[in-house]
PDB file of N, CA and C in Angstrom:
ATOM      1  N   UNK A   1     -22.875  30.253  35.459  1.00  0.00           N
ATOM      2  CA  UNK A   1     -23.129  30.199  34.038  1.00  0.00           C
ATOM      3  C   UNK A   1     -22.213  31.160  33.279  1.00  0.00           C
ATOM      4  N   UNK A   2     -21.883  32.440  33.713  1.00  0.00           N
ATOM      5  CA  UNK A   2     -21.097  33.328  33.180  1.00  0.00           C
ATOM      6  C   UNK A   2     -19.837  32.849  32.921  1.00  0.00           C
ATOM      7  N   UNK A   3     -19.403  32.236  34.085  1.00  0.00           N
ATOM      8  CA  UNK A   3     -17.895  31.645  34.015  1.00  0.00           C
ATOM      9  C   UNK A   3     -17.595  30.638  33.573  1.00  0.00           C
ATOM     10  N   UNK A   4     -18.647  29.546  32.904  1.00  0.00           N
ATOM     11  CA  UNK A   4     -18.656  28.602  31.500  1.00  0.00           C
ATOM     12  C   UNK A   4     -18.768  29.422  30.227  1.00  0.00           C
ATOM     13  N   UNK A   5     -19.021  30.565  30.114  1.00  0.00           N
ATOM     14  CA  UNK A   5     -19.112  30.985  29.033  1.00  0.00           C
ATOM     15  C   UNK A   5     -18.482  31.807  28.606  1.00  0.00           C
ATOM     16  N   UNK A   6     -17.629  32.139  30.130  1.00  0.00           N
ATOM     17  CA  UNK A   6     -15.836  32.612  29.851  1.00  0.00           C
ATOM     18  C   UNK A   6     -15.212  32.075  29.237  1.00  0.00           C
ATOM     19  N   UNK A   7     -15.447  30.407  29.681  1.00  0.00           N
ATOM     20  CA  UNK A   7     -14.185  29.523  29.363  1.00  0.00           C
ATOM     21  C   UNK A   7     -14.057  28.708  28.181  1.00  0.00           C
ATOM     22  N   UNK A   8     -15.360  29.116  27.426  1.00  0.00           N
ATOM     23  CA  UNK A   8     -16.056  28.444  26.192  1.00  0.00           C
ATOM     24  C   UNK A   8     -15.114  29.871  25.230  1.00  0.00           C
ATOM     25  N   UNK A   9     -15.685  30.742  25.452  1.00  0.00           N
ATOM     26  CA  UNK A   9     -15.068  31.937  24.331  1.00  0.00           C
ATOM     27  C   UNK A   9     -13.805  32.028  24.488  1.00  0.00           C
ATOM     28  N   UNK A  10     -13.051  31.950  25.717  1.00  0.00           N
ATOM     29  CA  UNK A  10     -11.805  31.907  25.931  1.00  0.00           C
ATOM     30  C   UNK A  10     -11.295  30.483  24.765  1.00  0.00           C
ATOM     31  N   UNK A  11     -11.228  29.403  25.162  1.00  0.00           N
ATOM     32  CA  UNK A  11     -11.100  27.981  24.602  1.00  0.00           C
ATOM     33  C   UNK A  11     -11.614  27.448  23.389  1.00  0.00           C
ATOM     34  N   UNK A  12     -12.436  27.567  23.155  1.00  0.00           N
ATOM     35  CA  UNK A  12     -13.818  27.342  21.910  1.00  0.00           C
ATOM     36  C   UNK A  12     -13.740  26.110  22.717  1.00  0.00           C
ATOM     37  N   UNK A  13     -14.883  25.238  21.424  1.00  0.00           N
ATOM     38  CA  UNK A  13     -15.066  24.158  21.606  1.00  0.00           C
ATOM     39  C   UNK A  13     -14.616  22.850  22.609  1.00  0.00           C
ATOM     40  N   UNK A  14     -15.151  22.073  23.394  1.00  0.00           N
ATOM     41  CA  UNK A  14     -14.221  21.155  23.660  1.00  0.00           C
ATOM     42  C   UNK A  14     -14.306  20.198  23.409  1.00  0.00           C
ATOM     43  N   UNK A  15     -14.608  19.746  22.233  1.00  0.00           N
ATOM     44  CA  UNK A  15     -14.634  18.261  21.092  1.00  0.00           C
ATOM     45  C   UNK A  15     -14.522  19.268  19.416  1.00  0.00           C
ATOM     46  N   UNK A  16     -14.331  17.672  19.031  1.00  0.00           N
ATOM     47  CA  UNK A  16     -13.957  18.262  17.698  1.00  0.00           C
ATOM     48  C   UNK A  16     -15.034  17.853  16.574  1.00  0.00           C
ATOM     49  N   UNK A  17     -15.864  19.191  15.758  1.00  0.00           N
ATOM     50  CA  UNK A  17     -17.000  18.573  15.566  1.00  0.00           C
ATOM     51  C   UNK A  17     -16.972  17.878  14.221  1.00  0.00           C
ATOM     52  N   UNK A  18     -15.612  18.175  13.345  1.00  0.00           N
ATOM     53  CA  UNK A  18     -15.653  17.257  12.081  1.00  0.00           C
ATOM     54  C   UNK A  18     -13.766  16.967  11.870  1.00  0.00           C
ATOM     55  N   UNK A  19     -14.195  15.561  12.029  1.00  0.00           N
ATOM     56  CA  UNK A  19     -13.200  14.584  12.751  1.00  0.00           C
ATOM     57  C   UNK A  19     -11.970  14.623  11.013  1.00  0.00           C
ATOM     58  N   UNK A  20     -12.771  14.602   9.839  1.00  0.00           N
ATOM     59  CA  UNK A  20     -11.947  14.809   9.162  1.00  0.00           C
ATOM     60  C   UNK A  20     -11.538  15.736   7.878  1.00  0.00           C
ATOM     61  N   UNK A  21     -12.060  16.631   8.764  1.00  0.00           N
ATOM     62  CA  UNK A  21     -11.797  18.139   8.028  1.00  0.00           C
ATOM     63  C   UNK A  21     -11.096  19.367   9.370  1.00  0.00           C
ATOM     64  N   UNK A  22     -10.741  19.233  10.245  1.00  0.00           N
ATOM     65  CA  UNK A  22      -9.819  19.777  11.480  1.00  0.00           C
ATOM     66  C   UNK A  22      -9.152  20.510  10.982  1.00  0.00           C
ATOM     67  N   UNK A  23      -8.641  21.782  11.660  1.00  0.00           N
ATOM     68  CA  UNK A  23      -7.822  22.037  11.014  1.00  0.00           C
ATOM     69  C   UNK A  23      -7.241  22.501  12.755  1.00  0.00           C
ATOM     70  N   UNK A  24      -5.878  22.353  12.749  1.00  0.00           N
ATOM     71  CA  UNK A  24      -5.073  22.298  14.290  1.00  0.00           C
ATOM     72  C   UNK A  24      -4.595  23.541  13.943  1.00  0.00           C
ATOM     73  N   UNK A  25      -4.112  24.645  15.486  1.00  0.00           N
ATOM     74  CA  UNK A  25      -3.483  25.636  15.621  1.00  0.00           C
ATOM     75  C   UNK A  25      -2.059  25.319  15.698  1.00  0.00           C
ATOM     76  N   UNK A  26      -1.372  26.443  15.184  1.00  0.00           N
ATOM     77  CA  UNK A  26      -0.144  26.655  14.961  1.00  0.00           C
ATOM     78  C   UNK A  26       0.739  25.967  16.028  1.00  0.00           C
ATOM     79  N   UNK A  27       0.497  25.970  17.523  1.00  0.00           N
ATOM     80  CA  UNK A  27       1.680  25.848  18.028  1.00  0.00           C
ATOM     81  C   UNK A  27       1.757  23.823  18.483  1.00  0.00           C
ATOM     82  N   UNK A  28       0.586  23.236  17.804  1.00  0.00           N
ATOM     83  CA  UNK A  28       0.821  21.822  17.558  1.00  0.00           C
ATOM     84  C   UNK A  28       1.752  21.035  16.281  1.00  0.00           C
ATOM     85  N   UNK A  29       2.329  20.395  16.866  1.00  0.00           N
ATOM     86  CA  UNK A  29       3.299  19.748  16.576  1.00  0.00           C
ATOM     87  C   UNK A  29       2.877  18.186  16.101  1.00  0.00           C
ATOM     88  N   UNK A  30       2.336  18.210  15.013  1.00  0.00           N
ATOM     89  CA  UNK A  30       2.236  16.459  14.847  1.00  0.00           C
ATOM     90  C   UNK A  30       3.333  15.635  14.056  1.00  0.00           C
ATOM     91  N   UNK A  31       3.260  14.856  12.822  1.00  0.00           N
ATOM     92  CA  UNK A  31       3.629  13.497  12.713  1.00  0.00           C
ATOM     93  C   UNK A  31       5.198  14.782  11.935  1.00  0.00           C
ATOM     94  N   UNK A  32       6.875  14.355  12.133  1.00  0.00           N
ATOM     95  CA  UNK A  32       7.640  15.111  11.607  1.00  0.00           C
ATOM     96  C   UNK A  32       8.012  14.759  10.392  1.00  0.00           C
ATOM     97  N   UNK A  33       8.309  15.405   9.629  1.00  0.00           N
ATOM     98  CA  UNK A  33       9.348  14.566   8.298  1.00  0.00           C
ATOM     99  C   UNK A  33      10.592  15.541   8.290  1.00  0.00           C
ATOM    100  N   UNK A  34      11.217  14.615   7.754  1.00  0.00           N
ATOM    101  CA  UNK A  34      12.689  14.576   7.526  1.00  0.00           C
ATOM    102  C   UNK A  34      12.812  14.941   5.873  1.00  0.00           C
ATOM    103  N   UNK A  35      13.852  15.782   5.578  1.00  0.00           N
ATOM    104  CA  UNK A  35      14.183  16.341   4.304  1.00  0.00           C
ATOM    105  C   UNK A  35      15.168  15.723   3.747  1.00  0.00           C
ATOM    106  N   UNK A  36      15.683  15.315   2.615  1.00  0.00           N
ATOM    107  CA  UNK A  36      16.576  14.977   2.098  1.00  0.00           C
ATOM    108  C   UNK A  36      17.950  15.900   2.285  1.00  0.00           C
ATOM    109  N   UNK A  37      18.124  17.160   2.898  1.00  0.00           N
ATOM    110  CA  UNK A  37      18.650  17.929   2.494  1.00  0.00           C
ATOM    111  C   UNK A  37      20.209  17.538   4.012  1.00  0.00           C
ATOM    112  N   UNK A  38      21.646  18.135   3.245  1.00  0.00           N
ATOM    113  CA  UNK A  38      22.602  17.623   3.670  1.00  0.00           C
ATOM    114  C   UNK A  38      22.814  18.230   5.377  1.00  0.00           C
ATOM    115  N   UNK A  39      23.080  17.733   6.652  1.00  0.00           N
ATOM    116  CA  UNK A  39      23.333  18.257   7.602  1.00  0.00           C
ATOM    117  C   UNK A  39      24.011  17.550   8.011  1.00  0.00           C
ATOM    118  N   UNK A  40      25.119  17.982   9.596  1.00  0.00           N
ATOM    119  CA  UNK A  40      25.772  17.419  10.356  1.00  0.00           C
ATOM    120  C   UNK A  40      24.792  16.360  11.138  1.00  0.00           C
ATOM    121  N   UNK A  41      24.845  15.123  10.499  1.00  0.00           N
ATOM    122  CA  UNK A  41      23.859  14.003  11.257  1.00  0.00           C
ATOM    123  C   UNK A  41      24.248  14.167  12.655  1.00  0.00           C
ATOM    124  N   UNK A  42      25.590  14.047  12.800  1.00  0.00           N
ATOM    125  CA  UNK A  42      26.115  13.853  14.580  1.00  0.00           C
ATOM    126  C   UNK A  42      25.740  15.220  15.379  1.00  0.00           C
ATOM    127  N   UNK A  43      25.561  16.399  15.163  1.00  0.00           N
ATOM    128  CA  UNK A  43      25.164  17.325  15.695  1.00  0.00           C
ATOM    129  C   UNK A  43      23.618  17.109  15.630  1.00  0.00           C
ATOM    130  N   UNK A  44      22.882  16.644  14.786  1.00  0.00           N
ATOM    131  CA  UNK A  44      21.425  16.445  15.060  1.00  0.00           C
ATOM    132  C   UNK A  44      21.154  15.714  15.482  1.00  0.00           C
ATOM    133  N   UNK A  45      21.895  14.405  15.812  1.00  0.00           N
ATOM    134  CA  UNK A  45      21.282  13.341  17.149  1.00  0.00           C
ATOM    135  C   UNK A  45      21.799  14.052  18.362  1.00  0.00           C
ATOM    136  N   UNK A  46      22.644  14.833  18.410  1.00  0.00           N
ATOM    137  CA  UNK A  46      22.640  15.352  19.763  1.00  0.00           C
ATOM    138  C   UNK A  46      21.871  16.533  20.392  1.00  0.00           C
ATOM    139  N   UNK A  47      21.052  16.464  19.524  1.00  0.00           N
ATOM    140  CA  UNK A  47      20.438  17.609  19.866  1.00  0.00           C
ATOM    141  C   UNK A  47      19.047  17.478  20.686  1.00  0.00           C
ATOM    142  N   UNK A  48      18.513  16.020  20.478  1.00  0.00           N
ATOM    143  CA  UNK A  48      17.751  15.384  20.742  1.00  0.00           C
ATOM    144  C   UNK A  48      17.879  15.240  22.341  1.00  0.00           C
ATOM    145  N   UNK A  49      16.970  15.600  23.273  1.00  0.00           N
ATOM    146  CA  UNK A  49      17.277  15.697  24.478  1.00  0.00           C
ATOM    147  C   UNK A  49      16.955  13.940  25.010  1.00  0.00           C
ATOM    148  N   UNK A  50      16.030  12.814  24.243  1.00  0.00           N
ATOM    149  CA  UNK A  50      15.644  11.723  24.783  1.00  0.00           C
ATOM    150  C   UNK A  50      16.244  10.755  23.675  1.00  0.00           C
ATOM    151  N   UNK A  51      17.044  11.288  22.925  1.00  0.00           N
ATOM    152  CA  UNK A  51      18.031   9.746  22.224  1.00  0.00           C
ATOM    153  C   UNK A  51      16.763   9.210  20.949  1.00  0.00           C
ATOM    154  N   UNK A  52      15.695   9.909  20.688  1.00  0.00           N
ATOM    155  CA  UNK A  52      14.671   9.585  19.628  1.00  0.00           C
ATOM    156  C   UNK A  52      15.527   9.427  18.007  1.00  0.00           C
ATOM    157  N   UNK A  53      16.673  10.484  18.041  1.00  0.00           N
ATOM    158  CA  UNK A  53      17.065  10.325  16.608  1.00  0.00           C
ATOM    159  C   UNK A  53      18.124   9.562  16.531  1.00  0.00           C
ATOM    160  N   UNK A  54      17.846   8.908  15.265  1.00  0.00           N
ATOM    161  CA  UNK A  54      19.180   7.921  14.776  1.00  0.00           C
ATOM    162  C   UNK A  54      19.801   8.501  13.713  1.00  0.00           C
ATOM    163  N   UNK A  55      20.817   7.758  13.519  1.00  0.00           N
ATOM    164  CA  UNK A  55      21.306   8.077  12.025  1.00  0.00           C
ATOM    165  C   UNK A  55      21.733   6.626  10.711  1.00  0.00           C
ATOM    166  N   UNK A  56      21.719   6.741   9.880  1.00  0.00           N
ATOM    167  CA  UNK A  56      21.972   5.566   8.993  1.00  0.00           C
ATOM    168  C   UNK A  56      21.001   5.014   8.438  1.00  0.00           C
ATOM    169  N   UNK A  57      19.642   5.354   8.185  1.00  0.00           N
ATOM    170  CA  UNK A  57      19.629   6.685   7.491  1.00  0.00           C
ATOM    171  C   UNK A  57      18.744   7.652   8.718  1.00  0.00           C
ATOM    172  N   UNK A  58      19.251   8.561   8.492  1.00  0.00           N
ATOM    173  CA  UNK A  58      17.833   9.796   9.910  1.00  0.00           C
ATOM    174  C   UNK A  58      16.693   9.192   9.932  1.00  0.00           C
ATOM    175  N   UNK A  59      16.915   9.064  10.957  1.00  0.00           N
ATOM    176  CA  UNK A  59      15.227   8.454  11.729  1.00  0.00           C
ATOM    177  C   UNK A  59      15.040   9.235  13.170  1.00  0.00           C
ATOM    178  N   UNK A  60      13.132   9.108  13.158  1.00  0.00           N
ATOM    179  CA  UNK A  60      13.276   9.595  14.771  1.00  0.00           C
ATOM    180  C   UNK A  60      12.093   8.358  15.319  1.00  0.00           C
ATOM    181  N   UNK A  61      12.423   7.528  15.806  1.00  0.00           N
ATOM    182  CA  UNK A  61      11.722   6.680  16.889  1.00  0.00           C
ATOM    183  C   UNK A  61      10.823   7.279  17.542  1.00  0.00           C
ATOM    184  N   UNK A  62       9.182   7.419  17.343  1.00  0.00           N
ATOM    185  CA  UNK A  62       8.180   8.669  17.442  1.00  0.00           C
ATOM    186  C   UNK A  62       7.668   7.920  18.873  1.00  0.00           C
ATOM    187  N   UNK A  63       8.231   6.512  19.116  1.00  0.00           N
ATOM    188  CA  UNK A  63       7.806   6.430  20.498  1.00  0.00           C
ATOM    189  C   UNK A  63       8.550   6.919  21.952  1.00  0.00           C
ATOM    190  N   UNK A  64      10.057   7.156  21.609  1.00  0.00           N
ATOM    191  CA  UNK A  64      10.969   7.870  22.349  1.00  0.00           C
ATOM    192  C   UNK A  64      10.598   9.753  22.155  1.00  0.00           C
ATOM    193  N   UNK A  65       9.993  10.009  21.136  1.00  0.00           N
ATOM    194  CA  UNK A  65       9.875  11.219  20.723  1.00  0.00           C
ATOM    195  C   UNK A  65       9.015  12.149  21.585  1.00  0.00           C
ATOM    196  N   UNK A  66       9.224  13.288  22.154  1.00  0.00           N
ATOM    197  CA  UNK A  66       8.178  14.087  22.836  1.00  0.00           C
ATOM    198  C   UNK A  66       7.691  15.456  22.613  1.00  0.00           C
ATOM    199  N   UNK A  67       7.718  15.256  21.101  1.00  0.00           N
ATOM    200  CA  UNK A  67       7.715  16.134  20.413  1.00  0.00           C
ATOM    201  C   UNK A  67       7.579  17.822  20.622  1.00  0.00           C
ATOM    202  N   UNK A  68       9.270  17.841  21.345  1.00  0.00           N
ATOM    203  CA  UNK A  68       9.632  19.244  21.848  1.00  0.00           C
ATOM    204  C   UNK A  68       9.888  20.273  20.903  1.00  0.00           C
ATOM    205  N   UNK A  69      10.284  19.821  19.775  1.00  0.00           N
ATOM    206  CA  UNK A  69      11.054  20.478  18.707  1.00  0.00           C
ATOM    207  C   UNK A  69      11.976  21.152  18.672  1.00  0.00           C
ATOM    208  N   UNK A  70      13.255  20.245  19.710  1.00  0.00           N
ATOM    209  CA  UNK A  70      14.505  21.293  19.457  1.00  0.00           C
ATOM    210  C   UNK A  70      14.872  20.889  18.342  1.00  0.00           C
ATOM    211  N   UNK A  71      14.466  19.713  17.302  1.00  0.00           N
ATOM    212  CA  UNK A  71      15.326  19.082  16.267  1.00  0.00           C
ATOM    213  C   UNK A  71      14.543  20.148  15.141  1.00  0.00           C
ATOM    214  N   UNK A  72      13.972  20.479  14.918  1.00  0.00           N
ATOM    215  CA  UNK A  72      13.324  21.735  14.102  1.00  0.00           C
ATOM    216  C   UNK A  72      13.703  22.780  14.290  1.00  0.00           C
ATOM    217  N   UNK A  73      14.075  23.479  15.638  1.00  0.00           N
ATOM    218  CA  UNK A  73      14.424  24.532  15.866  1.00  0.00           C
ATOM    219  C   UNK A  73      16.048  24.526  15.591  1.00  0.00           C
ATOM    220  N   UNK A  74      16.698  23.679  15.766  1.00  0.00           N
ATOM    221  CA  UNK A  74      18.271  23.586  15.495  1.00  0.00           C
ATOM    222  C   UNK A  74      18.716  23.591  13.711  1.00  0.00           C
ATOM    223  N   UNK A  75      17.551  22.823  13.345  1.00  0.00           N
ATOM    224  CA  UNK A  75      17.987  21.922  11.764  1.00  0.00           C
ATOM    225  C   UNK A  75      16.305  22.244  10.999  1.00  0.00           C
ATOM    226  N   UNK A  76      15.915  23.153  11.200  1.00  0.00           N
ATOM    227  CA  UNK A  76      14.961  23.565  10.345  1.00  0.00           C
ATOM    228  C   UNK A  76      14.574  23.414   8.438  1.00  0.00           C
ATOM    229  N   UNK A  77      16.132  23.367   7.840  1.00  0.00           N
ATOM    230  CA  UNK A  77      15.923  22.702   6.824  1.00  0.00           C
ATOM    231  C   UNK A  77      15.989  21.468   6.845  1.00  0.00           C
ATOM    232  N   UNK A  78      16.099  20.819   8.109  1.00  0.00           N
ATOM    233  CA  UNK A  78      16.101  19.145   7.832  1.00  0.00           C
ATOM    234  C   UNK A  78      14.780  18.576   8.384  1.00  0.00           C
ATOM    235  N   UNK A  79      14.475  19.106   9.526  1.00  0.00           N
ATOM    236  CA  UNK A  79      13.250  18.236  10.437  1.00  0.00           C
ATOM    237  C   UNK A  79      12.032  19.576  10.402  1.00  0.00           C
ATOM    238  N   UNK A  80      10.935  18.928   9.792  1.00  0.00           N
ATOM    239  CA  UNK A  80       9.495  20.042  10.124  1.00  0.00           C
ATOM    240  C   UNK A  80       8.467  18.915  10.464  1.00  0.00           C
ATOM    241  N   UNK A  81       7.561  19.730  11.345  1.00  0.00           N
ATOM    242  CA  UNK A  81       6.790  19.171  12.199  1.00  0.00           C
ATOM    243  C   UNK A  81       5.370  19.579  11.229  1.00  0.00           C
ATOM    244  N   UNK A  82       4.500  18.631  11.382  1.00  0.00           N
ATOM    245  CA  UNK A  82       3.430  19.355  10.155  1.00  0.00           C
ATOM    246  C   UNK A  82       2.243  19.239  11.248  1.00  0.00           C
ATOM    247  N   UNK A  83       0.891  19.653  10.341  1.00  0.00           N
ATOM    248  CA  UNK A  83      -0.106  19.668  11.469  1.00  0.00           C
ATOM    249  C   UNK A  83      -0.865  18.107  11.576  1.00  0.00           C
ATOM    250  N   UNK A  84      -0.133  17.197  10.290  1.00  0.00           N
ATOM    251  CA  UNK A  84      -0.770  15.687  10.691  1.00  0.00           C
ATOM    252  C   UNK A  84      -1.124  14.845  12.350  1.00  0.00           C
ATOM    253  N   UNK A  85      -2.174  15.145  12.806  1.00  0.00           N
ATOM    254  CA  UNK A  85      -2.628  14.453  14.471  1.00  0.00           C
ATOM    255  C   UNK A  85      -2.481  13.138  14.457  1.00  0.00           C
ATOM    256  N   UNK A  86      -2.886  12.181  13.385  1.00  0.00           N
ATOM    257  CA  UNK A  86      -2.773  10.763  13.433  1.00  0.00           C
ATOM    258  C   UNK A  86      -1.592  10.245  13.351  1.00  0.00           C
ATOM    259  N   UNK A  87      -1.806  10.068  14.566  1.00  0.00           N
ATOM    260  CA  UNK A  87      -0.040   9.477  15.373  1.00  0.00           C
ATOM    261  C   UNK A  87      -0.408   7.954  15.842  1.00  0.00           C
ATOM    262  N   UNK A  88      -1.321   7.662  15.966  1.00  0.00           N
ATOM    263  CA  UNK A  88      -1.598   6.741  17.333  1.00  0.00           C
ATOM    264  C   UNK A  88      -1.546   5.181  15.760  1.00  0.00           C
ATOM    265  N   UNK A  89      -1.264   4.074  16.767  1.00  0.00           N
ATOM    266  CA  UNK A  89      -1.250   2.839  16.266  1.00  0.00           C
ATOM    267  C   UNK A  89      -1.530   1.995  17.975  1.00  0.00           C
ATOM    268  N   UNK A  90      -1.835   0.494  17.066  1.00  0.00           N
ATOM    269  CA  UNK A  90      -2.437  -0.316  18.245  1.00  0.00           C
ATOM    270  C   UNK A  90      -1.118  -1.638  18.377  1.00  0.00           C
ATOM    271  N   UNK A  91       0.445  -1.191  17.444  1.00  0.00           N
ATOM    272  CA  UNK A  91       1.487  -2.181  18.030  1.00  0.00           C
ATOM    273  C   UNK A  91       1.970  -1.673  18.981  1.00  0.00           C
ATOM    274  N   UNK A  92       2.503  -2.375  19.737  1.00  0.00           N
ATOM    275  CA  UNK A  92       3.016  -1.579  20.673  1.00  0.00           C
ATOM    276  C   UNK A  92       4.571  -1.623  20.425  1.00  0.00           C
ATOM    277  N   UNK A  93       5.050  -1.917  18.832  1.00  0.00           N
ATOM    278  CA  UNK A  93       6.366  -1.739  18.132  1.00  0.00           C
ATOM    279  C   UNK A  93       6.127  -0.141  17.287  1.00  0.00           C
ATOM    280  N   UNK A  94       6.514   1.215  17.766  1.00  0.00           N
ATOM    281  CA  UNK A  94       6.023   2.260  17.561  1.00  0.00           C
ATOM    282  C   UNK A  94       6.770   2.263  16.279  1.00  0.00           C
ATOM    283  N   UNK A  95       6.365   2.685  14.933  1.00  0.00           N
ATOM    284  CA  UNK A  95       7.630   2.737  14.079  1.00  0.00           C
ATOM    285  C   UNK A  95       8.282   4.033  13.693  1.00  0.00           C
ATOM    286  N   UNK A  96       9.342   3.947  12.631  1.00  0.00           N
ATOM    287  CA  UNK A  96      10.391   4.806  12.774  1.00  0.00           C
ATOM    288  C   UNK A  96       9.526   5.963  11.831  1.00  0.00           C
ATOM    289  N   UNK A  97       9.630   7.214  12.085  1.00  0.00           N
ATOM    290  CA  UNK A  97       9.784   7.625  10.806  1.00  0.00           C
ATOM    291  C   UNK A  97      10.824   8.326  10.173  1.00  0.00           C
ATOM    292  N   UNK A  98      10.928   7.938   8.322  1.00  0.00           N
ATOM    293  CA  UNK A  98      12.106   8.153   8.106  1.00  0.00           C
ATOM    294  C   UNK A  98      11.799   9.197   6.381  1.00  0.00           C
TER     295      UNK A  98
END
């Protein structure tokens, strides 16, 4: 019993008890957007370790995406990762976001 109640204070919760008022910790990474702002497009698709970003206009294909964040960490005024969780869809055509 002690050592569930390690792992409870350690962890909190393990469900989420109001589905739309959440609020996620810092080091999650959900849905990204893209900034209008000017960068080397060809240096930011390469930065991409799985080929997720395009260019013409910047896009990142969120089903190739594994949301590591070197494209934030490289191009920070261009790509931020926000705390939006609702990622999921039921096509199995994942779409772009742009």
């Amino acid at each position: 019993m002690i050592k569930e109640a390690k792992v409870i204070i350690h962890n909190g919760k393990q469900y989420i008890p109001d589905l739309r008022n959440v609020k996620l910790r810092a080091p999650f990474r959900g849905r990204p957007e893209i900034s209008t702002e000017k960068v080397d497009e060809q240096a930011l698709v390469n930065t991409c370790p799985l080929g997720a970003i395009s260019t013409n206009p910047i896009s990142i294909d969120l089903g190739k995406c594994a949301f590591c964040g070197e494209c934030a960490f490289a191009f920070p005024e261009k790509i931020k990762f926000t705390q939006d969780y609702k990622l999921s869809t039921n096509n199995h055509n994942c779409p772009k976001v742009l």
